[in-house]
PDB file of N, CA and C in Angstrom:
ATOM      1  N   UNK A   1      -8.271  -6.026  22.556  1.00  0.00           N
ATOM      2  CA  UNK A   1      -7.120  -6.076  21.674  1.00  0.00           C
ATOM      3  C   UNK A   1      -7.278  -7.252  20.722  1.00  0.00           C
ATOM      4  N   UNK A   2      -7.186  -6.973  19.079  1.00  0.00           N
ATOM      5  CA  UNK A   2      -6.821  -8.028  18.500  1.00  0.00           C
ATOM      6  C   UNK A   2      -5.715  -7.850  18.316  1.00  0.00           C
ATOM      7  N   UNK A   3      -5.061  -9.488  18.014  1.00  0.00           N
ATOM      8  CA  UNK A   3      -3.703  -9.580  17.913  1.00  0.00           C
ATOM      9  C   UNK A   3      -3.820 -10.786  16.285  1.00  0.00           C
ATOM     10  N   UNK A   4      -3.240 -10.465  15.689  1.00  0.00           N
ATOM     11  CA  UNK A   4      -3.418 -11.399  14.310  1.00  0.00           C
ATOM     12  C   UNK A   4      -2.201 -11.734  14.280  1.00  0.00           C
ATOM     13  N   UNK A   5      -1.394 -12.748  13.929  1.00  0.00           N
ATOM     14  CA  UNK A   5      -0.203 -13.258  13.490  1.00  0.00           C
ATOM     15  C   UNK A   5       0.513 -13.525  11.675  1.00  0.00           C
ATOM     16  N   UNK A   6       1.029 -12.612  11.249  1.00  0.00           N
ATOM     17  CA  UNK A   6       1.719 -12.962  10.375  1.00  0.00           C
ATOM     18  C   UNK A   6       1.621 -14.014   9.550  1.00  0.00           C
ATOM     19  N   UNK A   7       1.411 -14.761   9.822  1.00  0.00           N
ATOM     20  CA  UNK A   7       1.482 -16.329   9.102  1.00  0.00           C
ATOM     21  C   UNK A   7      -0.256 -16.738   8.963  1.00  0.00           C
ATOM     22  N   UNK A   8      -1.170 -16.012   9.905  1.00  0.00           N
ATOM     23  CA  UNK A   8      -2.528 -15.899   9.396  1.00  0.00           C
ATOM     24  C   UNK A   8      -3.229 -14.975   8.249  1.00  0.00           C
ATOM     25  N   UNK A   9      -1.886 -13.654   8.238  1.00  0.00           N
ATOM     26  CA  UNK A   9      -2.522 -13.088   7.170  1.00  0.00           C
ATOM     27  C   UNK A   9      -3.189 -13.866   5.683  1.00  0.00           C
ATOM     28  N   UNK A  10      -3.946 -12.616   5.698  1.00  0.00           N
ATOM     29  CA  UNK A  10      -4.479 -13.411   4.321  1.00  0.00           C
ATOM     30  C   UNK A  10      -4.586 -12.231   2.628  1.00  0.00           C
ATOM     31  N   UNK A  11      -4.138 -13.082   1.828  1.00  0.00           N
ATOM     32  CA  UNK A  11      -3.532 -12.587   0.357  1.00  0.00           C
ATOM     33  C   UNK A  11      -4.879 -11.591  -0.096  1.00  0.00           C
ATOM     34  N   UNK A  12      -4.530 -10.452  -0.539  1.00  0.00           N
ATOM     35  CA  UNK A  12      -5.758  -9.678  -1.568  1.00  0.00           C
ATOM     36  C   UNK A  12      -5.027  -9.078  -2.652  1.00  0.00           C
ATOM     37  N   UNK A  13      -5.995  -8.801  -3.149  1.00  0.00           N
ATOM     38  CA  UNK A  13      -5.332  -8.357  -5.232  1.00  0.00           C
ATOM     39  C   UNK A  13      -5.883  -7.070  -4.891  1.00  0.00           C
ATOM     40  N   UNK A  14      -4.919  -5.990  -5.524  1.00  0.00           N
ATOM     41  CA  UNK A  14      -5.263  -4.772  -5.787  1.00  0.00           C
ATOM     42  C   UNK A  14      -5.249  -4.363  -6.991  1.00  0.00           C
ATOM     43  N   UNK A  15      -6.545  -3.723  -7.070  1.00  0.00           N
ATOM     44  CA  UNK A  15      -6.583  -3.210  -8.869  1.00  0.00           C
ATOM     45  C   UNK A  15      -5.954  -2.317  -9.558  1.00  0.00           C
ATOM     46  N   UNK A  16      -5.366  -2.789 -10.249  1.00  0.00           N
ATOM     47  CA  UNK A  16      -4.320  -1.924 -11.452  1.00  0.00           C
ATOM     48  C   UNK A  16      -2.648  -1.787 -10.523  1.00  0.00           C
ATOM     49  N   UNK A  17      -2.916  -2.748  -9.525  1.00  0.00           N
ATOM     50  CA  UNK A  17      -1.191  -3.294  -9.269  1.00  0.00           C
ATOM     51  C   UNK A  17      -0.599  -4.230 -10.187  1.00  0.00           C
ATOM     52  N   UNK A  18       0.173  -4.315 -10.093  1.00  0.00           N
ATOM     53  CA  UNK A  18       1.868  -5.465 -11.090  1.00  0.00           C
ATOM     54  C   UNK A  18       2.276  -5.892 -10.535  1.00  0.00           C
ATOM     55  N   UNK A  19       2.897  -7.163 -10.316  1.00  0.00           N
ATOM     56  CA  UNK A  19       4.152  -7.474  -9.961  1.00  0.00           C
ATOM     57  C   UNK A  19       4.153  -7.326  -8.216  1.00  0.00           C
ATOM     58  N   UNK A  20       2.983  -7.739  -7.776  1.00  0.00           N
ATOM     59  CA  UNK A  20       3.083  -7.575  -5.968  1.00  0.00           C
ATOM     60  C   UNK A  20       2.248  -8.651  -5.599  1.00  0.00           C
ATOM     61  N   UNK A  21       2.426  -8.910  -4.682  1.00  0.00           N
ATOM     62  CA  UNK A  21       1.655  -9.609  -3.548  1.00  0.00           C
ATOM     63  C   UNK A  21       1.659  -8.772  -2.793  1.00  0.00           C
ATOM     64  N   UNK A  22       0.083  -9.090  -2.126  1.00  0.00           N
ATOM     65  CA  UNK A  22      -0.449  -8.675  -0.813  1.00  0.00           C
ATOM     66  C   UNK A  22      -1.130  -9.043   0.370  1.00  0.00           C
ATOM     67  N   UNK A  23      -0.911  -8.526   1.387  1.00  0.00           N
ATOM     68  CA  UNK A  23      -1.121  -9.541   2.660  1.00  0.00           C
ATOM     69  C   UNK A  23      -1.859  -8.551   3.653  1.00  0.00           C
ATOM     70  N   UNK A  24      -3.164  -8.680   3.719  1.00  0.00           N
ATOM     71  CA  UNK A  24      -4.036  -7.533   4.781  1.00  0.00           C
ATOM     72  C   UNK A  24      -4.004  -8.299   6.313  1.00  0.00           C
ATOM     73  N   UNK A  25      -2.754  -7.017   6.970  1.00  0.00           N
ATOM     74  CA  UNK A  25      -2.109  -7.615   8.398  1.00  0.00           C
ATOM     75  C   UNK A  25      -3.520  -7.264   9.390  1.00  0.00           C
ATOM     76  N   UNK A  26      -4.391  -6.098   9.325  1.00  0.00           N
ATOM     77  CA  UNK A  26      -5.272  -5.938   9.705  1.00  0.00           C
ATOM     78  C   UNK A  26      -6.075  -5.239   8.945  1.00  0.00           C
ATOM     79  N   UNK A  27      -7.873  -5.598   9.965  1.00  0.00           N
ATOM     80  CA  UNK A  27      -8.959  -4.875   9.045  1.00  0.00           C
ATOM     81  C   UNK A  27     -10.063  -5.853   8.584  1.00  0.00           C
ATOM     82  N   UNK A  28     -11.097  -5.127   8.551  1.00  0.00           N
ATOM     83  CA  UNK A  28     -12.408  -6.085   7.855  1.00  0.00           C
ATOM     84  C   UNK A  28     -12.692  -7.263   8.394  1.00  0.00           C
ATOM     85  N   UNK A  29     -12.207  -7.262   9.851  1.00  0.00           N
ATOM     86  CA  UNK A  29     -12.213  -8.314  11.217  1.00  0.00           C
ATOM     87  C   UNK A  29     -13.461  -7.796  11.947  1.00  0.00           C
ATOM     88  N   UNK A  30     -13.886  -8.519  12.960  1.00  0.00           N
ATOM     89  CA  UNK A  30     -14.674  -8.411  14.152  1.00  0.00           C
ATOM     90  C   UNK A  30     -13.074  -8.187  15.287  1.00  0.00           C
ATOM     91  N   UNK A  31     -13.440  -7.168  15.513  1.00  0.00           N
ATOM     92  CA  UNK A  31     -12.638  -6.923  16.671  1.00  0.00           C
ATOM     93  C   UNK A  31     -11.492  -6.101  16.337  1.00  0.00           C
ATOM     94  N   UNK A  32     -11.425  -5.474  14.788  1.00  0.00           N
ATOM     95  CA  UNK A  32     -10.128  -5.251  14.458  1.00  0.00           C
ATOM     96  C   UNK A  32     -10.313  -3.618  14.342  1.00  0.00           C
ATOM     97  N   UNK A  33      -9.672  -3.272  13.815  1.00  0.00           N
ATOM     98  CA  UNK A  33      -9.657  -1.431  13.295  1.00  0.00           C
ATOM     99  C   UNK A  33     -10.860  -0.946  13.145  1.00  0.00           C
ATOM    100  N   UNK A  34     -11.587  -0.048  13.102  1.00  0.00           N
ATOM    101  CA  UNK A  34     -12.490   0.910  12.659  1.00  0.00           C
ATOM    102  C   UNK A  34     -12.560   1.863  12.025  1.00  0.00           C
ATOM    103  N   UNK A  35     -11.426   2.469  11.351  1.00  0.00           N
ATOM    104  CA  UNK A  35     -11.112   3.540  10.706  1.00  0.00           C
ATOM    105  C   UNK A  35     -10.674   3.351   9.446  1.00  0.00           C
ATOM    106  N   UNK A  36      -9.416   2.080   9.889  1.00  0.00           N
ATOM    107  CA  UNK A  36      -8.807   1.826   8.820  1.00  0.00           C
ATOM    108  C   UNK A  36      -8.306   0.176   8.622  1.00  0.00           C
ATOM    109  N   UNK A  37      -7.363   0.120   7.475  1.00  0.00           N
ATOM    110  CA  UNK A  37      -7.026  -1.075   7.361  1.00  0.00           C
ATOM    111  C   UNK A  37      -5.602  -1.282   6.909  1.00  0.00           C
ATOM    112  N   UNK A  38      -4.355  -2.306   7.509  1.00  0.00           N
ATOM    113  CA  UNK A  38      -3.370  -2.616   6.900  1.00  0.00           C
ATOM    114  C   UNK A  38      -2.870  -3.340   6.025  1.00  0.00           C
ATOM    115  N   UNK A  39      -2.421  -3.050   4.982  1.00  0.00           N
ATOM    116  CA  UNK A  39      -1.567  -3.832   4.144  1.00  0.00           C
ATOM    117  C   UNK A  39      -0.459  -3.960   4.420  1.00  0.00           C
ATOM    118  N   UNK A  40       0.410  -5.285   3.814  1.00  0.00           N
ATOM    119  CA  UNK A  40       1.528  -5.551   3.758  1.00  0.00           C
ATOM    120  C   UNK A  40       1.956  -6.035   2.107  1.00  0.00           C
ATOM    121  N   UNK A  41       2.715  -5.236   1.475  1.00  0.00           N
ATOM    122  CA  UNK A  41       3.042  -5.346   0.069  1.00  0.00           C
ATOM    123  C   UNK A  41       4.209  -5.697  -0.231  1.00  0.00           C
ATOM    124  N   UNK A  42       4.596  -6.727  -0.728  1.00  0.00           N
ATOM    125  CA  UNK A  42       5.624  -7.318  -1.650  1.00  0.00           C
ATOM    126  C   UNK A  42       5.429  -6.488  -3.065  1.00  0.00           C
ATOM    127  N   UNK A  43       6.501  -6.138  -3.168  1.00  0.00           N
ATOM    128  CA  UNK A  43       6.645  -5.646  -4.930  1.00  0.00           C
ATOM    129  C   UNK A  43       8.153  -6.104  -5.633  1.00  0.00           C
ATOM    130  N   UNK A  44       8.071  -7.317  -6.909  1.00  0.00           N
ATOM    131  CA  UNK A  44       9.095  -7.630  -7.039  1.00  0.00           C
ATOM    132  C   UNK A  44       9.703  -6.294  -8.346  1.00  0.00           C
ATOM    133  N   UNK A  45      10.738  -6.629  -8.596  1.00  0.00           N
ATOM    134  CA  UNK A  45      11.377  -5.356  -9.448  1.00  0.00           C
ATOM    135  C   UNK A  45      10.690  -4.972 -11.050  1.00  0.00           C
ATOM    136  N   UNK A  46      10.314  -4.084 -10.859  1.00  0.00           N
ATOM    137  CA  UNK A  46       9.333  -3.755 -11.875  1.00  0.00           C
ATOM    138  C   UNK A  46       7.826  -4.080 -11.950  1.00  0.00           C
ATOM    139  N   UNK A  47       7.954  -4.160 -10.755  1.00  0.00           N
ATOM    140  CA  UNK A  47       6.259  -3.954 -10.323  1.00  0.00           C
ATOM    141  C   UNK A  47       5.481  -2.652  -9.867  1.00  0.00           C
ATOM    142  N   UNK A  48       4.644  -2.282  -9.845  1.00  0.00           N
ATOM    143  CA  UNK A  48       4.136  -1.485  -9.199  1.00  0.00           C
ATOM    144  C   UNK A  48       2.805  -0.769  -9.385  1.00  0.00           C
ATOM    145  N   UNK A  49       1.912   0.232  -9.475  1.00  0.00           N
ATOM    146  CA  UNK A  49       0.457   0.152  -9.083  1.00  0.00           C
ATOM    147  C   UNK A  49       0.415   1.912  -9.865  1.00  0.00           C
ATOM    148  N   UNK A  50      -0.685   1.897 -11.097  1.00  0.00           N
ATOM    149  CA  UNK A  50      -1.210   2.955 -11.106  1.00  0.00           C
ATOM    150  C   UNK A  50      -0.927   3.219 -13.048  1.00  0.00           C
ATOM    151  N   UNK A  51      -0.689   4.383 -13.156  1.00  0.00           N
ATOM    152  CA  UNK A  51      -1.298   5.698 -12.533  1.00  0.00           C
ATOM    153  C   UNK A  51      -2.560   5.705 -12.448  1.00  0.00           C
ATOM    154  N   UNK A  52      -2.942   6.075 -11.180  1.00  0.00           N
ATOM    155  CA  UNK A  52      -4.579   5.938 -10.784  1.00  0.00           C
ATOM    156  C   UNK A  52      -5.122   6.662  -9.300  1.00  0.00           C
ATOM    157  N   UNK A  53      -6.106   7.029  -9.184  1.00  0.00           N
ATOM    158  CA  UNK A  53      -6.571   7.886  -8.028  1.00  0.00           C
ATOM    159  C   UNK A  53      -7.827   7.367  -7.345  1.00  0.00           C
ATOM    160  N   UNK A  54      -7.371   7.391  -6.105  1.00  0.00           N
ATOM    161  CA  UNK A  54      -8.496   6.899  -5.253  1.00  0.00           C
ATOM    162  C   UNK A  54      -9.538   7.793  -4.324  1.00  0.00           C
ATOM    163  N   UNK A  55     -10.402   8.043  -3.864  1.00  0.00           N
ATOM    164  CA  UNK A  55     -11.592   9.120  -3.107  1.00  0.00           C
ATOM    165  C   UNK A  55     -10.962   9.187  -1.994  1.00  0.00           C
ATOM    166  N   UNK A  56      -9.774   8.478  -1.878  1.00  0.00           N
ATOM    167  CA  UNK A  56      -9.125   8.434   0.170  1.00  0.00           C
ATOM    168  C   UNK A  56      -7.910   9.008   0.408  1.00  0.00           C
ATOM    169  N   UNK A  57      -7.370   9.038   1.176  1.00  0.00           N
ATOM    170  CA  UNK A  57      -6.088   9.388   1.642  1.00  0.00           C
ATOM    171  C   UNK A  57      -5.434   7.540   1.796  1.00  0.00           C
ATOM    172  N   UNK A  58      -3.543   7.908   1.346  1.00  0.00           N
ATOM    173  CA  UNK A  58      -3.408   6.584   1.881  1.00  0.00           C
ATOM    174  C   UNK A  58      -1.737   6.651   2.072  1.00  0.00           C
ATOM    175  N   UNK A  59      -1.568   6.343   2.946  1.00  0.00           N
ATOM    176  CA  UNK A  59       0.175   6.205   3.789  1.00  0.00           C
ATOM    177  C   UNK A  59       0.580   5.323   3.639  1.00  0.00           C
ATOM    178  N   UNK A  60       2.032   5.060   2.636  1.00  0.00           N
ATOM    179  CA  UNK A  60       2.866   4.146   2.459  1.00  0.00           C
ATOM    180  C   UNK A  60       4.138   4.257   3.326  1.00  0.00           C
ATOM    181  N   UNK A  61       4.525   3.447   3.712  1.00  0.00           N
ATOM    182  CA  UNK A  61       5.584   3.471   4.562  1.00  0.00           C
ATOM    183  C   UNK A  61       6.829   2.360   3.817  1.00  0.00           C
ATOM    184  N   UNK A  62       7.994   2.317   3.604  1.00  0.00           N
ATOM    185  CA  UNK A  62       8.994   1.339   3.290  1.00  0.00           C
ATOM    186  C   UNK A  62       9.340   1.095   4.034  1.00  0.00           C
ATOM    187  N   UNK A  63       9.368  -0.631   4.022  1.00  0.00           N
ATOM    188  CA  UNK A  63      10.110  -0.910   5.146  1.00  0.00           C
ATOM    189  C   UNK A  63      11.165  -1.712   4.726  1.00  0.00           C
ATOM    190  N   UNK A  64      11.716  -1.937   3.227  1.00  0.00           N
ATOM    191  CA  UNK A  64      13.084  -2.304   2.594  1.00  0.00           C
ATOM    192  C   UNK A  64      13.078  -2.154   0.933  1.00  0.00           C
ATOM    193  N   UNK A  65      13.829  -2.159   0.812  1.00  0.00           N
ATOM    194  CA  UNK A  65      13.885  -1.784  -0.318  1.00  0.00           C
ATOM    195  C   UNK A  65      13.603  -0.243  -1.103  1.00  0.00           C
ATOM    196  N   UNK A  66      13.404   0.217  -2.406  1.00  0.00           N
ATOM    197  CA  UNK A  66      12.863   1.359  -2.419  1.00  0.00           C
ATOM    198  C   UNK A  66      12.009   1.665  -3.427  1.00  0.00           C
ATOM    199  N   UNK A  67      10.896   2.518  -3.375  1.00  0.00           N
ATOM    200  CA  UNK A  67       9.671   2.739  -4.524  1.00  0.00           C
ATOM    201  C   UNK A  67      10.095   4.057  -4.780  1.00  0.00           C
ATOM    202  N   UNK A  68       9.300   3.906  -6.194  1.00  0.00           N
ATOM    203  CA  UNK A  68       9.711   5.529  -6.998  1.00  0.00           C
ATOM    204  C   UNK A  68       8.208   5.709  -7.179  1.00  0.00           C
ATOM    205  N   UNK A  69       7.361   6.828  -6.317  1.00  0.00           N
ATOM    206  CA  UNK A  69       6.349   7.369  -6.502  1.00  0.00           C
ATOM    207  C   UNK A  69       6.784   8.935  -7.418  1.00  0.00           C
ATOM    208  N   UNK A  70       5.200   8.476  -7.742  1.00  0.00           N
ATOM    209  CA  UNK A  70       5.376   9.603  -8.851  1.00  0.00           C
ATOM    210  C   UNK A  70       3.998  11.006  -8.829  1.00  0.00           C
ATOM    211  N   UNK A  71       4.269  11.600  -8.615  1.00  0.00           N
ATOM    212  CA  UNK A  71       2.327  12.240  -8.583  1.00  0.00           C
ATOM    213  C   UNK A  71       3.007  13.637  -9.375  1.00  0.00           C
ATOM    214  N   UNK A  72       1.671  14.020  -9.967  1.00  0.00           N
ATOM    215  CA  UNK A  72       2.320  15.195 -11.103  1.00  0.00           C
ATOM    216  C   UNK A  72       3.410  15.805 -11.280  1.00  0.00           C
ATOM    217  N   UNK A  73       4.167  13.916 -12.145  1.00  0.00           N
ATOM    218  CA  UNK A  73       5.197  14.242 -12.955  1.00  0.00           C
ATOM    219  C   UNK A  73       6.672  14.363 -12.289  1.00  0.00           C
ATOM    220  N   UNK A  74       6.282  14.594 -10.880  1.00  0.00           N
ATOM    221  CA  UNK A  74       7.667  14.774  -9.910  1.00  0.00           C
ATOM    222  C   UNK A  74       7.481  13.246  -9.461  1.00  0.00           C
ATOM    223  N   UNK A  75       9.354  12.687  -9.424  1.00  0.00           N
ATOM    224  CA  UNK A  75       9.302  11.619  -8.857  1.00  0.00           C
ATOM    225  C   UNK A  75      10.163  11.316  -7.552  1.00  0.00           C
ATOM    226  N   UNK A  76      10.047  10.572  -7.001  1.00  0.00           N
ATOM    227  CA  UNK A  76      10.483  10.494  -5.330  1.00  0.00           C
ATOM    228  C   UNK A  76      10.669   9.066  -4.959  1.00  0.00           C
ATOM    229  N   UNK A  77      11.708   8.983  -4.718  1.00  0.00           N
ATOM    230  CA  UNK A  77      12.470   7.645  -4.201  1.00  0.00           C
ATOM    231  C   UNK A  77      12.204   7.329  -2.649  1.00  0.00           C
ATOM    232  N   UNK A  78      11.307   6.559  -1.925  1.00  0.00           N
ATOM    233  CA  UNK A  78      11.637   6.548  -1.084  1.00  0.00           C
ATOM    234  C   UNK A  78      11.891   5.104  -0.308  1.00  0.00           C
ATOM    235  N   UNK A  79      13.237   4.894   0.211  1.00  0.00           N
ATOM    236  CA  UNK A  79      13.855   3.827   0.721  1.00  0.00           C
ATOM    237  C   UNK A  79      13.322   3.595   2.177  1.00  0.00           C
ATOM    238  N   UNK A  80      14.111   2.524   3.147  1.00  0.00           N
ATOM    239  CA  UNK A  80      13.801   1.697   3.987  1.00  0.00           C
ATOM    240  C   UNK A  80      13.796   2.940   5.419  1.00  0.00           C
ATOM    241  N   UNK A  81      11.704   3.037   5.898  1.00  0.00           N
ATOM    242  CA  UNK A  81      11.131   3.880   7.080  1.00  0.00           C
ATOM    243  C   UNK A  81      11.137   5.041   6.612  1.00  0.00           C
ATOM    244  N   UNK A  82      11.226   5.755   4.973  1.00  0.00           N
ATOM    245  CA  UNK A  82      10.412   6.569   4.471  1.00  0.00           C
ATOM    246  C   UNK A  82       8.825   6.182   4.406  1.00  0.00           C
ATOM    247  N   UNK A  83       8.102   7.625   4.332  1.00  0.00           N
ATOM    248  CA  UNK A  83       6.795   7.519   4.023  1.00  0.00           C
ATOM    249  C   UNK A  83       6.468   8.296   3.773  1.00  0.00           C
ATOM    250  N   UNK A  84       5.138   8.366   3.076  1.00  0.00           N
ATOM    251  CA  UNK A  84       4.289   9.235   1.764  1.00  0.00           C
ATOM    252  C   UNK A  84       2.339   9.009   2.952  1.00  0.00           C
ATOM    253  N   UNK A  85       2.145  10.636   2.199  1.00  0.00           N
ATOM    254  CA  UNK A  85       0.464  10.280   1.810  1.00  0.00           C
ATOM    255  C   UNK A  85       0.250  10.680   0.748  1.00  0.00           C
ATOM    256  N   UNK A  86      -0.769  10.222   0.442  1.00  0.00           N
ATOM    257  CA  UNK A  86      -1.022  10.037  -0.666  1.00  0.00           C
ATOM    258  C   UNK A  86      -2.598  10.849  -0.743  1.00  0.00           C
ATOM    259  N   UNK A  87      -2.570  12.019  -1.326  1.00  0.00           N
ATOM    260  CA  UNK A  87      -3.832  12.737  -0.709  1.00  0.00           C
ATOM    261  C   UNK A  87      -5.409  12.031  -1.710  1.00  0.00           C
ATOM    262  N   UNK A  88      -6.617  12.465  -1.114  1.00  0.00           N
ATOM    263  CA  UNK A  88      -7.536  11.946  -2.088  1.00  0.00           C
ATOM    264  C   UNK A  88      -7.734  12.913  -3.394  1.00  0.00           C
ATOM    265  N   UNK A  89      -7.441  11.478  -4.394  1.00  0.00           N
ATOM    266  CA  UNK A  89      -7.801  12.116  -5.256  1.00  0.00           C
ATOM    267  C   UNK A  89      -6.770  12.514  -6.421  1.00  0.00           C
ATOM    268  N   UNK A  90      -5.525  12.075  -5.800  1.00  0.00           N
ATOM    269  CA  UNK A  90      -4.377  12.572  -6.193  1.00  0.00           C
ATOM    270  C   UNK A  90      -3.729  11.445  -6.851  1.00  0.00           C
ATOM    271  N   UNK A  91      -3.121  11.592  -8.134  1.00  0.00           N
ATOM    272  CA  UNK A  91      -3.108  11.000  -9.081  1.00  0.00           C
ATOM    273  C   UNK A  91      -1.495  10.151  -8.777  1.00  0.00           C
ATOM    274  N   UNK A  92      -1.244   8.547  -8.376  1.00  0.00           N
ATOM    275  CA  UNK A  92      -0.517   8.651  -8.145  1.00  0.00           C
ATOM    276  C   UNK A  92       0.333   7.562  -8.912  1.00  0.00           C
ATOM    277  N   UNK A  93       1.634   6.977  -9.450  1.00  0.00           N
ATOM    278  CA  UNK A  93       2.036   5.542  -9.930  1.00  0.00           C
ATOM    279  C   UNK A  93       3.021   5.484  -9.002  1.00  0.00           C
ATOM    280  N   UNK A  94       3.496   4.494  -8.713  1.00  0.00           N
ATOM    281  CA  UNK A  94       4.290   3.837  -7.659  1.00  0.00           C
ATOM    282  C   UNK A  94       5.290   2.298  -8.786  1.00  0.00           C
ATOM    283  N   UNK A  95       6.385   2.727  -8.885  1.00  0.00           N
ATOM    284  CA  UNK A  95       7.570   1.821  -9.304  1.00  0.00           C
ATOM    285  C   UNK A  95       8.258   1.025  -9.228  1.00  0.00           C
ATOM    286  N   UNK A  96       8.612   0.034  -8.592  1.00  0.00           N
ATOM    287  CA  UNK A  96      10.015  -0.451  -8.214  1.00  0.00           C
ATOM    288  C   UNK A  96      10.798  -0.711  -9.474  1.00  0.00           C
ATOM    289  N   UNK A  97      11.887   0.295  -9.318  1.00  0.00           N
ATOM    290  CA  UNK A  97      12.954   0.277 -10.311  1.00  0.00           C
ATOM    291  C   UNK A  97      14.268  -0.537 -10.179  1.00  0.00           C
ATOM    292  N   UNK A  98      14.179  -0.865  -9.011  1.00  0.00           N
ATOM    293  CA  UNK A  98      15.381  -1.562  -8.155  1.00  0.00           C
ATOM    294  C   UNK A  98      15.302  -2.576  -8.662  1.00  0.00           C
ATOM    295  N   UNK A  99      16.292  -3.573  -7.918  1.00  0.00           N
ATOM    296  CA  UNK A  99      16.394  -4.716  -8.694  1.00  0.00           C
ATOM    297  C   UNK A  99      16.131  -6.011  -7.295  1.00  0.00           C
ATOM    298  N   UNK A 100      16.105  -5.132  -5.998  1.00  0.00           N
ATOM    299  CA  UNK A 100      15.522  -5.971  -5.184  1.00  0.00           C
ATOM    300  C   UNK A 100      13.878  -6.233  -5.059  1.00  0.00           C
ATOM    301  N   UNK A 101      13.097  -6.681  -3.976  1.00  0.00           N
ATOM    302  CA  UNK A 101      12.160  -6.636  -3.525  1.00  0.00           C
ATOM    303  C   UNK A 101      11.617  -5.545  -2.791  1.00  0.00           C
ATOM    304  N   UNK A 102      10.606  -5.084  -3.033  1.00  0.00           N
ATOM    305  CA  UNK A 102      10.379  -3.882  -2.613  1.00  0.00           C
ATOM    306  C   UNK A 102       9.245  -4.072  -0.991  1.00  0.00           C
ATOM    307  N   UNK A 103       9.382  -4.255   0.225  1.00  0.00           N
ATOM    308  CA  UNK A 103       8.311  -4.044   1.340  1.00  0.00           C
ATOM    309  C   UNK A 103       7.814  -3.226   1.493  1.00  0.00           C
ATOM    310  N   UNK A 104       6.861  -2.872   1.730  1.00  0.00           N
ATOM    311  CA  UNK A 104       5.912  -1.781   1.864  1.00  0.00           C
ATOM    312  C   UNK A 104       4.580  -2.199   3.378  1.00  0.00           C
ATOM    313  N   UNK A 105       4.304  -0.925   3.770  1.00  0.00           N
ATOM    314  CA  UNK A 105       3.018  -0.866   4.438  1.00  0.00           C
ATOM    315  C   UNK A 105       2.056  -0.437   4.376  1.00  0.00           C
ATOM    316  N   UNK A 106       0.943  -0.270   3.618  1.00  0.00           N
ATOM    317  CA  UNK A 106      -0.002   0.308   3.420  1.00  0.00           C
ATOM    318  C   UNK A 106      -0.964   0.589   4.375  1.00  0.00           C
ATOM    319  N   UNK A 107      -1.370   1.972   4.922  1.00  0.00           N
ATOM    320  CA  UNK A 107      -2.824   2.273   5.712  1.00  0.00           C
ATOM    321  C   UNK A 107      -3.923   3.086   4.796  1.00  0.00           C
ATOM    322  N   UNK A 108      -5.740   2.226   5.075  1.00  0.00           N
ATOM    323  CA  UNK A 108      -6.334   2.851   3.984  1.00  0.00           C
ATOM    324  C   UNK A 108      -7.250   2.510   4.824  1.00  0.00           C
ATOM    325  N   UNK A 109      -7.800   3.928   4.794  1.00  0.00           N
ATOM    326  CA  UNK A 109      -9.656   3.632   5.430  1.00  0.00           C
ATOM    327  C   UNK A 109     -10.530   3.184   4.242  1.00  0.00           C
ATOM    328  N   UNK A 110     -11.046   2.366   5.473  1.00  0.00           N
ATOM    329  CA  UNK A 110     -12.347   1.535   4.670  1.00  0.00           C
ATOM    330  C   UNK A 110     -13.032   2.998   3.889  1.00  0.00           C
ATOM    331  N   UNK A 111     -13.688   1.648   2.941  1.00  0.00           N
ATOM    332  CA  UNK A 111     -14.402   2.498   1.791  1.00  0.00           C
ATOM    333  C   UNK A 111     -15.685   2.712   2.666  1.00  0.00           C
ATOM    334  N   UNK A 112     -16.038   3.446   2.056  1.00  0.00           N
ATOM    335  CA  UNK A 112     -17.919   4.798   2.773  1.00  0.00           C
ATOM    336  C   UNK A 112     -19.099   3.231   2.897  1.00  0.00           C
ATOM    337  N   UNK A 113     -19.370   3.493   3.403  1.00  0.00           N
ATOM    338  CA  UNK A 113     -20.828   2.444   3.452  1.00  0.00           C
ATOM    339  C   UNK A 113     -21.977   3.157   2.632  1.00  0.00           C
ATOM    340  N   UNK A 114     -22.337   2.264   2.048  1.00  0.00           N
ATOM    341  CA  UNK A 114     -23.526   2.490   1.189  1.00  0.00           C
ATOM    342  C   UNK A 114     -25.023   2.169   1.849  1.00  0.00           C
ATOM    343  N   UNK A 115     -25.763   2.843   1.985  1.00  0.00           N
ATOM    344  CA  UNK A 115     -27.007   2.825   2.562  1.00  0.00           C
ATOM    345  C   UNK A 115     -27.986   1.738   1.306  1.00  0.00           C
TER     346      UNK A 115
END
């Protein structure tokens, strides 16, 4: 079992995000996940990530506040222990329209290894 603490996380930048901080709770450890990896996302109001598509699948979860995802053109609010996937490939922007802070959880398998 790893166990990581909160206050060890450590900050990463995601490309073609706004207006967030991020905090990878697990992943890319000795001892940690193998499949995949967690984020923890701050998004302040009028922040948010895209429109853009990734080769993976990826599950957002809220855990306060609320994001307005968007994927062809339909948009979807989802507030505090909603969650989304996000299929590969699939074109997606993500909002905060609110005027609070937006929490989020991100799960994303590691990228393919290159030989």
């Amino acid at each position: 079992m790893l166990v990581k603490r909160f206050q060890d996380a450590k900050p990463y930048d995601a490309p073609n995000h706004r207006g967030v901080s991020g905090l990878r709770l697990q992943g890319f450890e000795e001892g940690g996940p193998t499949n995949q990896w967690l984020g923890y996302s701050q998004f302040l109001p009028g922040g948010g990530a895209g429109p853009d598509a990734t080769p993976f699948e990826k599950v957002y979860v809220v855990l306060e506040g609320e994001m307005t995802v968007i994927v062809g053109g339909q948009e979807t609010v989802l507030v505090a222990m909603d969650s989304c996937t996000i299929e590969p490939g699939e074109v997606r922007e993500i909002v905060n329209r609110s005027n609070h802070v937006c929490k989020m959880l991100v799960v994303i398998p590691y990228p393919p290894k290159v030989n």
